[in-house]
Every structure is written in C-alpha cells, then in structure tokens.
N, C-alpha and C. Protein backbone atom coordinates (compact mmCIF):
# COMPACT_ATOMS: atom_id res chain seq x y z
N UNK A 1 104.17 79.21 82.93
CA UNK A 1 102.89 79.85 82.63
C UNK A 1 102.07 80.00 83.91
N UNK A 2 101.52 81.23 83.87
CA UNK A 2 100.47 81.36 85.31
C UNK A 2 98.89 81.55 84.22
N UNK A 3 98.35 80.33 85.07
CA UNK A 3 96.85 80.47 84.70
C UNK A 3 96.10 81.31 85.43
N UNK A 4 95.32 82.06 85.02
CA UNK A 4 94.21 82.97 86.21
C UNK A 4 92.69 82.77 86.29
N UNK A 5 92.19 82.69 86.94
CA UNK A 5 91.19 82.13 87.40
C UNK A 5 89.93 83.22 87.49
N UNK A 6 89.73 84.26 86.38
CA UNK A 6 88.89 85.41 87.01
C UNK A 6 86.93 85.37 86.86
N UNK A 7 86.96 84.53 88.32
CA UNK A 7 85.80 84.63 88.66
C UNK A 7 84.48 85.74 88.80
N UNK A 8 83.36 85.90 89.01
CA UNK A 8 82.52 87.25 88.92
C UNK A 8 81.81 86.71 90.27
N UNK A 9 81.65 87.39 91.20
CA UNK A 9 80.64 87.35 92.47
C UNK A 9 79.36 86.22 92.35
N UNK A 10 79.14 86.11 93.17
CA UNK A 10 77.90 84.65 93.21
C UNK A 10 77.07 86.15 93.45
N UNK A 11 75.96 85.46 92.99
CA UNK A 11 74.28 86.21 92.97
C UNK A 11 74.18 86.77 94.65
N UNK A 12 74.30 87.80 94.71
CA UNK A 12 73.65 88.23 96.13
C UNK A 12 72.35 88.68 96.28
N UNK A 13 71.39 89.20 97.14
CA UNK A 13 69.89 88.88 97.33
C UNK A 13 69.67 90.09 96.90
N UNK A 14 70.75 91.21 96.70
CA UNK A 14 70.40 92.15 96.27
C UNK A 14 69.96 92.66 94.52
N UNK A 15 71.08 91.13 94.24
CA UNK A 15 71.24 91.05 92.37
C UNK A 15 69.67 91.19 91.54
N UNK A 16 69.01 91.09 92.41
CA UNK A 16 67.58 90.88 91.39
C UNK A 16 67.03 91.99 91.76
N UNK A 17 67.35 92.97 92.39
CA UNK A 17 66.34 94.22 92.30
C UNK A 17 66.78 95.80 91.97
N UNK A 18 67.80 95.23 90.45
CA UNK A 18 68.90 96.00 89.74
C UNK A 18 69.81 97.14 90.90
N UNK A 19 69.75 97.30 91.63
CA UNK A 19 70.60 98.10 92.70
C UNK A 19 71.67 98.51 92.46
N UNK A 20 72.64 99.75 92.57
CA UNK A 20 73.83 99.70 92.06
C UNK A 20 74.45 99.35 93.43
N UNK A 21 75.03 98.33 93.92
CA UNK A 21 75.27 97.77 94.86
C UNK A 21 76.84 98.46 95.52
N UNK A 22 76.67 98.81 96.87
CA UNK A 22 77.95 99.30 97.27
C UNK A 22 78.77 98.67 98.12
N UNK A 23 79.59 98.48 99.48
CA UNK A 23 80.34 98.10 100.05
C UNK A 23 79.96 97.11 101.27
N UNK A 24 78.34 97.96 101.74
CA UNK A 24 77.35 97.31 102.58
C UNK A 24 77.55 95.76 102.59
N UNK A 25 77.49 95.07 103.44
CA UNK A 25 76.82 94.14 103.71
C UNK A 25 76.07 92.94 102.84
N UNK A 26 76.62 91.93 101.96
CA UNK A 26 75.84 91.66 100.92
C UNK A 26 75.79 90.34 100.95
N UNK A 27 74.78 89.81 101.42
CA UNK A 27 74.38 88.22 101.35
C UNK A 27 74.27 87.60 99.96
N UNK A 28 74.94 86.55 99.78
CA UNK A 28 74.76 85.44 98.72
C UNK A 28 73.71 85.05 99.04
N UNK A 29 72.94 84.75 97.94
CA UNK A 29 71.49 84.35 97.35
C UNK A 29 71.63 82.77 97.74
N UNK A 30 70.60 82.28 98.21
CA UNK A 30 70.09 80.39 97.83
C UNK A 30 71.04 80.32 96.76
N UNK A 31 70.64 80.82 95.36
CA UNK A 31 71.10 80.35 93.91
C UNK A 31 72.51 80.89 93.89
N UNK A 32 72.75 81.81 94.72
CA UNK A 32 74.29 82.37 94.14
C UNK A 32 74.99 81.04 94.81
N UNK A 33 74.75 80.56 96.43
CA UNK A 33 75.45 79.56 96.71
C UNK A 33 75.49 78.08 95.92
N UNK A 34 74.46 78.09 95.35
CA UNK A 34 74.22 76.83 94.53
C UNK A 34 75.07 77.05 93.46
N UNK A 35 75.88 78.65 92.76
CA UNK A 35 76.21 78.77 91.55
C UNK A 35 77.68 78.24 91.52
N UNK A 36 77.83 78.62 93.16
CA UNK A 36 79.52 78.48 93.90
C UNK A 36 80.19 77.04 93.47
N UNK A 37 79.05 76.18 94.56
CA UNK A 37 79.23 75.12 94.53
C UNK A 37 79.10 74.25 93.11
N UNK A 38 78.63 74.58 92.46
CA UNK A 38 78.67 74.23 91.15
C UNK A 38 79.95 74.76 90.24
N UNK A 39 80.54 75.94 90.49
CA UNK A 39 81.68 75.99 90.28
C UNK A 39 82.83 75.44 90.69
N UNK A 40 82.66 74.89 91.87
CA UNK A 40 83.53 74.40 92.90
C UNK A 40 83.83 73.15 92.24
N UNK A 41 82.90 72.41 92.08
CA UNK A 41 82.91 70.87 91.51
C UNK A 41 83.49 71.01 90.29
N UNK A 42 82.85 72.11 89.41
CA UNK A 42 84.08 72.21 87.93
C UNK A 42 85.35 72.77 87.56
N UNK A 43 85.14 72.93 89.04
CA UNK A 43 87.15 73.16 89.62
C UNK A 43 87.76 72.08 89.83
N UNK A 44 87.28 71.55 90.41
CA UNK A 44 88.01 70.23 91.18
C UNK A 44 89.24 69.85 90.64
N UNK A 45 89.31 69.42 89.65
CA UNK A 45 90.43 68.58 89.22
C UNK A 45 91.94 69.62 88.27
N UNK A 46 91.58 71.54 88.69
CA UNK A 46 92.15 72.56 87.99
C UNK A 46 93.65 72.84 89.86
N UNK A 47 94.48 72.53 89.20
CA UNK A 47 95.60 73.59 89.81
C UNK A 47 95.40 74.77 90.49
N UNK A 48 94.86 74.89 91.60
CA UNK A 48 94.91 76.38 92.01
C UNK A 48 95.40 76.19 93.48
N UNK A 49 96.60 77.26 93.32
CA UNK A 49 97.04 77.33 94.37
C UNK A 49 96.96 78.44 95.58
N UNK A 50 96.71 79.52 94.94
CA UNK A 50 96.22 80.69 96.07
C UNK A 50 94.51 81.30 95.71
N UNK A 51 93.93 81.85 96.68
CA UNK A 51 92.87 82.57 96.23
C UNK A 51 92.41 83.99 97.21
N UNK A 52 92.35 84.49 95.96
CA UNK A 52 92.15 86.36 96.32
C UNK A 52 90.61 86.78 96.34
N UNK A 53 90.41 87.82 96.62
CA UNK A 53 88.68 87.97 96.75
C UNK A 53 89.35 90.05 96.85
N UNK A 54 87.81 90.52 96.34
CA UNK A 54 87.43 91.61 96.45
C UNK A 54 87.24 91.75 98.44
N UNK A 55 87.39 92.82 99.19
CA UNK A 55 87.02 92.83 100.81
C UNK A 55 85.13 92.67 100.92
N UNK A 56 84.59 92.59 99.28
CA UNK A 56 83.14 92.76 100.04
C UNK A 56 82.62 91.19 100.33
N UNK A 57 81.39 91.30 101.29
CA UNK A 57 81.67 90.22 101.74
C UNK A 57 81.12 88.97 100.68
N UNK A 58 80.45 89.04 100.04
CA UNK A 58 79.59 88.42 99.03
C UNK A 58 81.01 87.74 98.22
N UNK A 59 81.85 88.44 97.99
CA UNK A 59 82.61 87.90 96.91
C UNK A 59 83.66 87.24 98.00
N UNK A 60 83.99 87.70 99.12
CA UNK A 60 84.88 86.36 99.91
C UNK A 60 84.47 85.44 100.15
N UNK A 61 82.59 85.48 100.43
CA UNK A 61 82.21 84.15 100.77
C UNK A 61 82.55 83.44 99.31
N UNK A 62 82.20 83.71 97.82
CA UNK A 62 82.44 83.26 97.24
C UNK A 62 83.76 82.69 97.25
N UNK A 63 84.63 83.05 97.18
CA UNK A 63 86.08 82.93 97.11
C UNK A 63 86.10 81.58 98.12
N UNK A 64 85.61 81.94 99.16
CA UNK A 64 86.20 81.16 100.41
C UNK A 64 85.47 79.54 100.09
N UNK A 65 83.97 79.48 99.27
CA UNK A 65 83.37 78.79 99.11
C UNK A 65 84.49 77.72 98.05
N UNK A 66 85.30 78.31 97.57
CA UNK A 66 85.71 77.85 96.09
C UNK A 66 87.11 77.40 96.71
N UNK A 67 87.91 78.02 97.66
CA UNK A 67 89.12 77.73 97.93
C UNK A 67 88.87 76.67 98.70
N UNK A 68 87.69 76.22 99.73
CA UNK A 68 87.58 75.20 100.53
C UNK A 68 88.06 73.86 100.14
N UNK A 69 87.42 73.72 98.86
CA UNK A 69 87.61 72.58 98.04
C UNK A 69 89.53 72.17 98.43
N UNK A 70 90.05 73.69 97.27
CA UNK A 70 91.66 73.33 97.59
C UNK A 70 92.40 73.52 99.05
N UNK A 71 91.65 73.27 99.89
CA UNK A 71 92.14 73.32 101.36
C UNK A 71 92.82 74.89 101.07
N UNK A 72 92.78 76.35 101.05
CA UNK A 72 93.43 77.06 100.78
C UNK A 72 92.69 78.16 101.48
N UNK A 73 93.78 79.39 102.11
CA UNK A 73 92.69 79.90 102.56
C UNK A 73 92.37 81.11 101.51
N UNK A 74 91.97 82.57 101.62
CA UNK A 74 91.46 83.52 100.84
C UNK A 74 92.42 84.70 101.33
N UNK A 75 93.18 85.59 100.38
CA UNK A 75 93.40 87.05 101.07
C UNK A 75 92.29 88.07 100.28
N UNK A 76 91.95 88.96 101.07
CA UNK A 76 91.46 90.05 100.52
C UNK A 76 91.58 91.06 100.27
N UNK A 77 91.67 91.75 98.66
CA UNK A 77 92.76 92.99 98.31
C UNK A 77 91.89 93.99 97.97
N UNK A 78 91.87 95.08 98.70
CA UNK A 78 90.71 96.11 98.48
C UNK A 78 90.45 96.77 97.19
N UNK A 79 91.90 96.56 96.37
CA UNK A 79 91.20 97.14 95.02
C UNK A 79 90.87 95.92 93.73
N UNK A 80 90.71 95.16 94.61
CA UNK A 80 89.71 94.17 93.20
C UNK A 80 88.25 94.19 93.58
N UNK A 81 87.75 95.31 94.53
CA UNK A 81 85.75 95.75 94.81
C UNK A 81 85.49 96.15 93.90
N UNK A 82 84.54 96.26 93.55
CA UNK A 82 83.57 96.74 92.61
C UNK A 82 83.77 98.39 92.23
N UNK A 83 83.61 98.59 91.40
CA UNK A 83 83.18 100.26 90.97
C UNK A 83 82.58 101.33 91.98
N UNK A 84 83.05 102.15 92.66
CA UNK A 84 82.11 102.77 93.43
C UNK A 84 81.52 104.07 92.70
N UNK A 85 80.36 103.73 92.76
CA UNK A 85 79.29 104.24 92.06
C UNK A 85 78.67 105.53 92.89
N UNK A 86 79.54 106.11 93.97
CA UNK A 86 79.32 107.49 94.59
C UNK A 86 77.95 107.48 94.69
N UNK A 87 77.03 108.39 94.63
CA UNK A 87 75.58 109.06 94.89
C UNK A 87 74.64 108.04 94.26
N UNK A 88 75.04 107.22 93.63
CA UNK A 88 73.97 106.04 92.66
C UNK A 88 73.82 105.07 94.01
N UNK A 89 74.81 104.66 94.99
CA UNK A 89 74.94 103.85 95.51
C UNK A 89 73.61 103.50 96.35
N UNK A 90 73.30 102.06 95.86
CA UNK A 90 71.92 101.87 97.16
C UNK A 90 70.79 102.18 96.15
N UNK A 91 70.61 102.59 94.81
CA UNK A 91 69.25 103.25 94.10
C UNK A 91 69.30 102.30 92.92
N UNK A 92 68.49 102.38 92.77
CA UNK A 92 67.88 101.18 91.34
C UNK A 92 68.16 101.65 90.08
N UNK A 93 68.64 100.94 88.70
CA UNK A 93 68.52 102.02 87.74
C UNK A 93 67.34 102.50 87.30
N UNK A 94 66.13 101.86 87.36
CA UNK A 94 64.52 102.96 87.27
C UNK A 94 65.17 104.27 87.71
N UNK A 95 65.37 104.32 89.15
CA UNK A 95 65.16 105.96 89.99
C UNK A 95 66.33 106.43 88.95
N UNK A 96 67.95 105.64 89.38
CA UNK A 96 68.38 106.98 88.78
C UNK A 96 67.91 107.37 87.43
N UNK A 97 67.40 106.94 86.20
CA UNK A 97 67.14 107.02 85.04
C UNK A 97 66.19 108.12 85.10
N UNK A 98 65.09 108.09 86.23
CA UNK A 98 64.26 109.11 86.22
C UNK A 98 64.64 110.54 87.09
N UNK A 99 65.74 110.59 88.15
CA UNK A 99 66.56 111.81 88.31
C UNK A 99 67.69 112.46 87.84
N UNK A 100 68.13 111.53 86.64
CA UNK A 100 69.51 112.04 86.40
C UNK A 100 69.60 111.07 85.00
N UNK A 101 68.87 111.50 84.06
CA UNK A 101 68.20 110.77 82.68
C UNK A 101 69.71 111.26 82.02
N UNK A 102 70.22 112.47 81.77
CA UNK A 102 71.07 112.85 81.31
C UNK A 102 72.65 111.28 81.23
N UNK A 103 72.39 111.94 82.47
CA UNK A 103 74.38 111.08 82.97
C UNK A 103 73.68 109.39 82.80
N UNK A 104 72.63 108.94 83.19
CA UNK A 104 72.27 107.43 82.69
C UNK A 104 72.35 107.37 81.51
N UNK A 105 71.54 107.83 80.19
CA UNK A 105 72.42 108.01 78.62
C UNK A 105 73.97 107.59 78.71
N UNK A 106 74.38 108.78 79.10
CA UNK A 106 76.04 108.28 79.20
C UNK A 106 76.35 107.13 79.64
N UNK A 107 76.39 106.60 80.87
CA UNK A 107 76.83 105.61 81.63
C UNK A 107 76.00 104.17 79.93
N UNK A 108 75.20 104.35 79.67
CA UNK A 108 74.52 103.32 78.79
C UNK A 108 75.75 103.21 77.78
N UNK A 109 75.37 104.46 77.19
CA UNK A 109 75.90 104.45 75.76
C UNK A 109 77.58 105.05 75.79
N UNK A 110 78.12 105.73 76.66
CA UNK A 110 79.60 106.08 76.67
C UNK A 110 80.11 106.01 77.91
N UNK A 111 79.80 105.07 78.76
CA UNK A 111 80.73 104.38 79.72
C UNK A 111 82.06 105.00 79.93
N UNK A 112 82.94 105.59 79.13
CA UNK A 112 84.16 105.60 78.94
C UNK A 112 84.17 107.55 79.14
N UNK A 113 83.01 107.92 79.16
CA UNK A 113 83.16 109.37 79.06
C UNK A 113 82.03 109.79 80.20
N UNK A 114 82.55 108.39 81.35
CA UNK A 114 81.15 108.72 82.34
C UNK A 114 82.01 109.02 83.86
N UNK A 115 81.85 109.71 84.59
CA UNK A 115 82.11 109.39 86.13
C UNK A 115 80.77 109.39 87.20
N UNK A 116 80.67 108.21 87.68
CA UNK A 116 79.59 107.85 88.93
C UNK A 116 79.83 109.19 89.92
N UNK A 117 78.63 110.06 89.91
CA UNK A 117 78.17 111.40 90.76
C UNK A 117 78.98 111.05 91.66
N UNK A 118 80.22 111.17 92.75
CA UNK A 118 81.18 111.37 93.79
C UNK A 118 81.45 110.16 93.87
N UNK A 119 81.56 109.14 92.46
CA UNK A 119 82.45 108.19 92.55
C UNK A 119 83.26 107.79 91.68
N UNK A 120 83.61 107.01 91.13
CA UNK A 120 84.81 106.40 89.93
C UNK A 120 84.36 106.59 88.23
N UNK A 121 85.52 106.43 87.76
CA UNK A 121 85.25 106.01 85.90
C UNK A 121 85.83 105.27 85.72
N UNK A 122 85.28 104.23 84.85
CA UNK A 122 85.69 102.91 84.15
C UNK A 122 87.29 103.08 84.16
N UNK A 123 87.76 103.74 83.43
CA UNK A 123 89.64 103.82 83.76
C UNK A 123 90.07 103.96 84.84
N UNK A 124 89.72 104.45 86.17
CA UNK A 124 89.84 104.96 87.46
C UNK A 124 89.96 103.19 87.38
N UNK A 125 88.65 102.39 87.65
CA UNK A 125 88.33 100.96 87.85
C UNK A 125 89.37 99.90 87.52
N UNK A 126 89.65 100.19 86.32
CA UNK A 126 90.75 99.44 85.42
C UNK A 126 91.89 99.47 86.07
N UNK A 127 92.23 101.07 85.83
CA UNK A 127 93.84 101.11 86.36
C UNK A 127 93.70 100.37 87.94
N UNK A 128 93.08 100.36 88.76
CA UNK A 128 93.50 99.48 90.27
C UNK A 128 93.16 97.94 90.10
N UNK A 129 91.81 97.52 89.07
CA UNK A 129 92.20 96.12 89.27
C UNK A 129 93.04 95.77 88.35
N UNK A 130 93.93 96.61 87.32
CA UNK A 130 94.76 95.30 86.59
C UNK A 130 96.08 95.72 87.75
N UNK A 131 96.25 96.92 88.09
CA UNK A 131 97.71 96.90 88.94
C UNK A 131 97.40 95.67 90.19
N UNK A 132 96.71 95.25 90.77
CA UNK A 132 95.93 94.21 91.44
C UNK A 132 96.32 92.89 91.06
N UNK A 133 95.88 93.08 90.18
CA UNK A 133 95.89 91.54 89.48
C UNK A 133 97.48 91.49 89.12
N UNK A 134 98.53 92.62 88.50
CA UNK A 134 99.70 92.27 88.31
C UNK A 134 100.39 92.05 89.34
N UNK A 135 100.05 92.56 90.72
CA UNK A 135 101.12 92.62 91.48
C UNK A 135 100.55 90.89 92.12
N UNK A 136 99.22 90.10 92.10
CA UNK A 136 99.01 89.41 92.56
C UNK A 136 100.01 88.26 91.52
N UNK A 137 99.96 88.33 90.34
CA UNK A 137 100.48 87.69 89.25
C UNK A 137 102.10 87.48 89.35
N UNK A 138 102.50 88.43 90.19
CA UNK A 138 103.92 88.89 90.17
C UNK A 138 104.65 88.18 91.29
N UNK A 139 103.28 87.91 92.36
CA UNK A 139 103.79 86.74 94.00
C UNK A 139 103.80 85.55 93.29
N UNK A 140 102.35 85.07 92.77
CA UNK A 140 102.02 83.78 92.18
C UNK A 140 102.38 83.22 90.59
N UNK A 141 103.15 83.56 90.29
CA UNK A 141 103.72 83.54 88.97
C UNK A 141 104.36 81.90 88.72
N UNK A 142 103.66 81.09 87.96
CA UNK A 142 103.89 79.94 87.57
C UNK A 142 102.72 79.17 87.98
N UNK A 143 102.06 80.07 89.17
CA UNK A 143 101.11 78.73 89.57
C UNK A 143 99.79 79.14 88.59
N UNK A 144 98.41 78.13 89.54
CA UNK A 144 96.88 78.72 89.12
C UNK A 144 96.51 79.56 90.18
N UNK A 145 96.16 80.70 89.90
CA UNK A 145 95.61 81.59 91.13
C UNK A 145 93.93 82.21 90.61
N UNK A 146 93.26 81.70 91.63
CA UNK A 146 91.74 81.99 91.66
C UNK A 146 91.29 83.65 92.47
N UNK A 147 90.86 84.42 91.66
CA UNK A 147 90.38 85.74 92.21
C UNK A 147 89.02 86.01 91.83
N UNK A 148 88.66 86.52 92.93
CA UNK A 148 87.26 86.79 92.54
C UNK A 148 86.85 88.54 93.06
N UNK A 149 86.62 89.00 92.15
CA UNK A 149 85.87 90.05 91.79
C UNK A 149 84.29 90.21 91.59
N UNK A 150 84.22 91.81 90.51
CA UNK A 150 82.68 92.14 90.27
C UNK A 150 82.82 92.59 89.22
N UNK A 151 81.36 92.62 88.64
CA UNK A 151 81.05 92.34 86.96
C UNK A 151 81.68 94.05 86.18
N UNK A 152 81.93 95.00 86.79
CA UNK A 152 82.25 96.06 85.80
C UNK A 152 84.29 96.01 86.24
N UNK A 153 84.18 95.73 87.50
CA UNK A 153 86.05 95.58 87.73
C UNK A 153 86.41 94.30 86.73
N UNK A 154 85.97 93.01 86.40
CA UNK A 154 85.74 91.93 85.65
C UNK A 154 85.93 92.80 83.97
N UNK A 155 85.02 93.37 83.90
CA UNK A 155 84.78 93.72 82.75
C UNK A 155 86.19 94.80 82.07
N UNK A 156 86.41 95.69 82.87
CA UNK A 156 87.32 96.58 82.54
C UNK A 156 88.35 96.07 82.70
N UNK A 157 89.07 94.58 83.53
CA UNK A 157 89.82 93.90 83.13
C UNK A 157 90.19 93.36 81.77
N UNK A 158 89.27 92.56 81.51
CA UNK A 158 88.75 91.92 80.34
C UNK A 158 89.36 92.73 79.28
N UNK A 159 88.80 94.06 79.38
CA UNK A 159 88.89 94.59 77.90
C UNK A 159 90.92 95.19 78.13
N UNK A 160 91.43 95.19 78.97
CA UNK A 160 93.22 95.29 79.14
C UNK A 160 93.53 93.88 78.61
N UNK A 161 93.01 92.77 79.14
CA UNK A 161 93.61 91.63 78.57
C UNK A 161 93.62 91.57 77.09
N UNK A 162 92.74 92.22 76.72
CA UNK A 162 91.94 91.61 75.31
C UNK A 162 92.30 92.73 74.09
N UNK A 163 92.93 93.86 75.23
CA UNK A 163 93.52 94.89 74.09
C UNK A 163 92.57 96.31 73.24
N UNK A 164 91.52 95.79 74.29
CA UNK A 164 90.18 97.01 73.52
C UNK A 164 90.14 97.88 74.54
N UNK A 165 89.55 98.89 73.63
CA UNK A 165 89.42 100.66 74.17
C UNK A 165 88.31 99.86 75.16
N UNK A 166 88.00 101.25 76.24
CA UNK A 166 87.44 100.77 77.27
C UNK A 166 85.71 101.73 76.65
N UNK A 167 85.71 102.01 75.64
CA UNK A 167 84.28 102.37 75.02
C UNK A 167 83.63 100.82 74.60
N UNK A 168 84.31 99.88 75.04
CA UNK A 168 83.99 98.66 74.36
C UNK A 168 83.34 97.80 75.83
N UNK A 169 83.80 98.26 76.66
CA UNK A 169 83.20 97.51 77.67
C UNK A 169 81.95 97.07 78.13
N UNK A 170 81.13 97.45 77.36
CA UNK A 170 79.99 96.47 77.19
C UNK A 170 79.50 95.31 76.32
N UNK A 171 80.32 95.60 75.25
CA UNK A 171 80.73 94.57 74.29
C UNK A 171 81.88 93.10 74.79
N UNK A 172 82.05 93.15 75.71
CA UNK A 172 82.91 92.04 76.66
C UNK A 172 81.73 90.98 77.55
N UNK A 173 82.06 89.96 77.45
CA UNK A 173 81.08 88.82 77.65
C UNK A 173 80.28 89.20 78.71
N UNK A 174 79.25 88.57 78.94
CA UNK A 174 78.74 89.10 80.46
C UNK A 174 79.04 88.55 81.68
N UNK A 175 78.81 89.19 82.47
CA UNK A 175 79.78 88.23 84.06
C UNK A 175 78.36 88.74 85.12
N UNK A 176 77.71 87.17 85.09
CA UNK A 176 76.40 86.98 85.73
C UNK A 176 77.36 86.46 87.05
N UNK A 177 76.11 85.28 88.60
CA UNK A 177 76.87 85.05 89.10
C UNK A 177 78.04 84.17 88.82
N UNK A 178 79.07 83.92 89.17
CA UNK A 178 80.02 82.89 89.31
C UNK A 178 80.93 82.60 87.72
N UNK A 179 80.45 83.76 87.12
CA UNK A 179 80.88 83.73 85.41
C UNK A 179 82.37 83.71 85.59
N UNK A 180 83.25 82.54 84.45
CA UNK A 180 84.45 81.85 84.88
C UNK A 180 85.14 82.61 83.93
N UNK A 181 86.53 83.28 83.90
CA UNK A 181 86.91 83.97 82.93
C UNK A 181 88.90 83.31 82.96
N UNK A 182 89.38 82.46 82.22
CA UNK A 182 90.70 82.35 82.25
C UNK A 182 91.66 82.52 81.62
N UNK A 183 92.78 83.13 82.03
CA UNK A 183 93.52 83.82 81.26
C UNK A 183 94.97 83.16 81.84
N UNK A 184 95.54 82.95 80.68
CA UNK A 184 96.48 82.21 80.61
C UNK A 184 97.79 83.18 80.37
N UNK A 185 99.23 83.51 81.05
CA UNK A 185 100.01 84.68 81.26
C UNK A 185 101.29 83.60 80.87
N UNK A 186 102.06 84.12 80.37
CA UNK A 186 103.44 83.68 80.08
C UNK A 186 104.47 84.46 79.16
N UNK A 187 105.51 84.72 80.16
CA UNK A 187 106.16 86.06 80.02
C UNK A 187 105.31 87.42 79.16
N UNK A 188 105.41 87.91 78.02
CA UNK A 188 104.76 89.13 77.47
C UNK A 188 103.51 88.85 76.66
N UNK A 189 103.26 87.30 76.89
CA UNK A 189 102.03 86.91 75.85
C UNK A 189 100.71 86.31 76.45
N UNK A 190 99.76 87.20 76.19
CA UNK A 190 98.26 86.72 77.56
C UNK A 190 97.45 86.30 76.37
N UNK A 191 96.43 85.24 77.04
CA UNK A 191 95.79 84.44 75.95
C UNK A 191 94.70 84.32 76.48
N UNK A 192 93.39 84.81 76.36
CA UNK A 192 91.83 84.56 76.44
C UNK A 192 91.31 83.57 76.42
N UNK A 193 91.48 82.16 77.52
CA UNK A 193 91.05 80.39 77.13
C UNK A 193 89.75 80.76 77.24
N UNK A 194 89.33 81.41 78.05
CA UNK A 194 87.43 81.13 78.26
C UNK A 194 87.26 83.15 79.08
N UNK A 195 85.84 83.42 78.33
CA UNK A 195 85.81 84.20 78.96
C UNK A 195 83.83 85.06 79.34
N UNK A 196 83.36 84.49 80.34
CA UNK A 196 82.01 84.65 81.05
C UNK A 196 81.54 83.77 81.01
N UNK A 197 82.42 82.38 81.35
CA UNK A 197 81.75 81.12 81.10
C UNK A 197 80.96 80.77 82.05
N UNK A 198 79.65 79.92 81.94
CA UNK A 198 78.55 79.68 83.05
C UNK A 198 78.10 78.22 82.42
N UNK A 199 79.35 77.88 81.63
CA UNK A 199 79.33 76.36 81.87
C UNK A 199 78.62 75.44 82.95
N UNK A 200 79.28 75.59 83.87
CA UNK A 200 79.06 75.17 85.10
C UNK A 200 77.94 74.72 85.64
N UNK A 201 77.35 75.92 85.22
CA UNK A 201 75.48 75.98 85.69
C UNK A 201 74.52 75.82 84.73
N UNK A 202 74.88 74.95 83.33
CA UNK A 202 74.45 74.19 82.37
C UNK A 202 74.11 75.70 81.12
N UNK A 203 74.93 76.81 81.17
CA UNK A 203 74.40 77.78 80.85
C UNK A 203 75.41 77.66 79.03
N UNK A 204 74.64 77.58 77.91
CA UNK A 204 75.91 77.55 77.10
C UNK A 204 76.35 79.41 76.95
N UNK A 205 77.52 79.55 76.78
CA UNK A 205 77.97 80.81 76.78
C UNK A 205 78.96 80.93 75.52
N UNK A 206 79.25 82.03 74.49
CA UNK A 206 80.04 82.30 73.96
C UNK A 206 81.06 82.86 74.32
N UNK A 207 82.48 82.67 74.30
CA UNK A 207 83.75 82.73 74.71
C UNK A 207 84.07 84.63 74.05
C-alpha cells in the first residue's frame, strides 16, 4: 500500500487579501509557518519517505518545512502549481467581480464550464496534477510520500480520487493553510482516510 500525504500550501501574506495568486514570489505568513510546524509535529511519528512540492515558492518552503523533520530533502514538479488563472492573476475577487461580473457567476456557480481569461479550466488543472501525482505514485509505490500543492489543484484532485464530476468541486472539503488530505492507494482500490483536515491547528474538520 502507498499512503499519500496531500497537503494544501501554508498561509502566504498574500492569503488574506483574496488575490488570485500567481507564480510570483510568495512569502509564508507568521501563521502559515506556525501552521507548518504544527503539522510537522503531527507528522512525526507517520512513514514518509519522499517529499514533492508545487515549484512556487510558498509551497516548497512548506514542503521543505515538513520534510526537515524526516531528514529528507524536497523535489519540485511543475505541474502540481496552482491553477493559472491568466488575466485574473494579481487582482482581488471584488475587482474582478466588478469587471467581468459575467465569467465570475460562472467561475462561482459552474467552475466546470469556466476557463480563467488566457489561462486554465478545472479539467486542464486535474488532468496535470493527477498525471503528477501518478507518475510520482508510480517511483514511490509502497512507501508514504508527502506532496504539497494548492487549494483548487488539491481540490480537482480530490474530486478524481473520490470519483465526482468536477461540477462538484466546490462541494470537496476545504483546503485552508496546511489542510491534510490522505489517501491511501493499493493496486486498483483508493480510499479517502482524511480529507481537509486542520486537526493539527486545533481546527475540528469534517472528513
């Protein structure tokens, strides 16, 4: 059996001023590092033997924060980043809501019938992080492997593991910072143990 470890980005300084956040430059928050390390400790005593990260930097520090513990180092695979959100990128949802009210409706309410102005759609998203995650699954197969991602690549995972249309992807737990998601793989049968857990950070969460 390979356990997976699918982590969500620690809080970066940008997380609180709704931003659709792009590739830039992205500092972990005071609290996102506090969220790490608090994950770190409710790792401790879990099997993990490799750890993967999205290339942005917010989510390697995370990663790197979390592998320290297992003396391990981090690779970074460019298609477990975030959603690129083309022309949104860098703007708050206020603005876009008030230039482009139309396509925000969509993105709210039909996600699945949306593409980001000169960037991705939720299936675009999906199809690279689960081929990602399989081919990572496919080196590390038997062990625990820790990856860390972002909350809509997280999410559109989620809903492949879990077997739901991707109109559902907001209906999939939420993945705040450091939200713990594990999925348990053995040969053709995947199993949902925990999924947007914030345990960790005394948060109770439904699975």
């Amino acid at each position: 059996m390979t356990r997976l470890y699918l982590v969500s980005c620690a809080q970066t300084v940008l997380d609180g001023e709704g931003v659709f956040q792009g590739s830039a430059d992205h500092r972990l928050s005071l609290e996102g590092i506090n969220h790490v390390k608090l994950l770190s400790a409710h790792l401790q005593g879990e099997t993990i033997d490799a750890f993967y990260s999205s290339p942005w930097d917010g989510a390697f520090q995370t990663a790197s924060l979390l592998a320290a513990r297992h003396r391990r180092g981090v690779i970074r695979i460019r298609d477990l980043q975030e959603m690129d959100y083309g022309k949104w990128t860098g703007r708050t949802a206020v603005e876009v809501k008030e230039t482009a009210p139309e396509e925000f409706i969509t993105w709210q309410f039909e996600p699945h019938q949306h593409r980001m102005p000169g960037g991705e759609t939720v299936w675009e998203v999906q199809h690279r992080i689960v081929g990602a995650l399989e081919n990572i699954l496919t080196v590390e197969k038997g062990d625990g492997v820790c990856v860390v991602s972002h909350p809509i690549s997280i999410k559109a995972a989620l809903c492949h593991f879990m077997g739901d249309d991707l109109s559902l992807i907001w209906f999939t737990p939420n993945q705040g910072s450091t939200s713990l998601n594990i999925i348990d793989l053995e040969h053709d049968q995947v199993q949902v143990v925990e999924s947007g857990s914030l345990k960790h950070v005394g948060e109770d969460t439904a699975d």
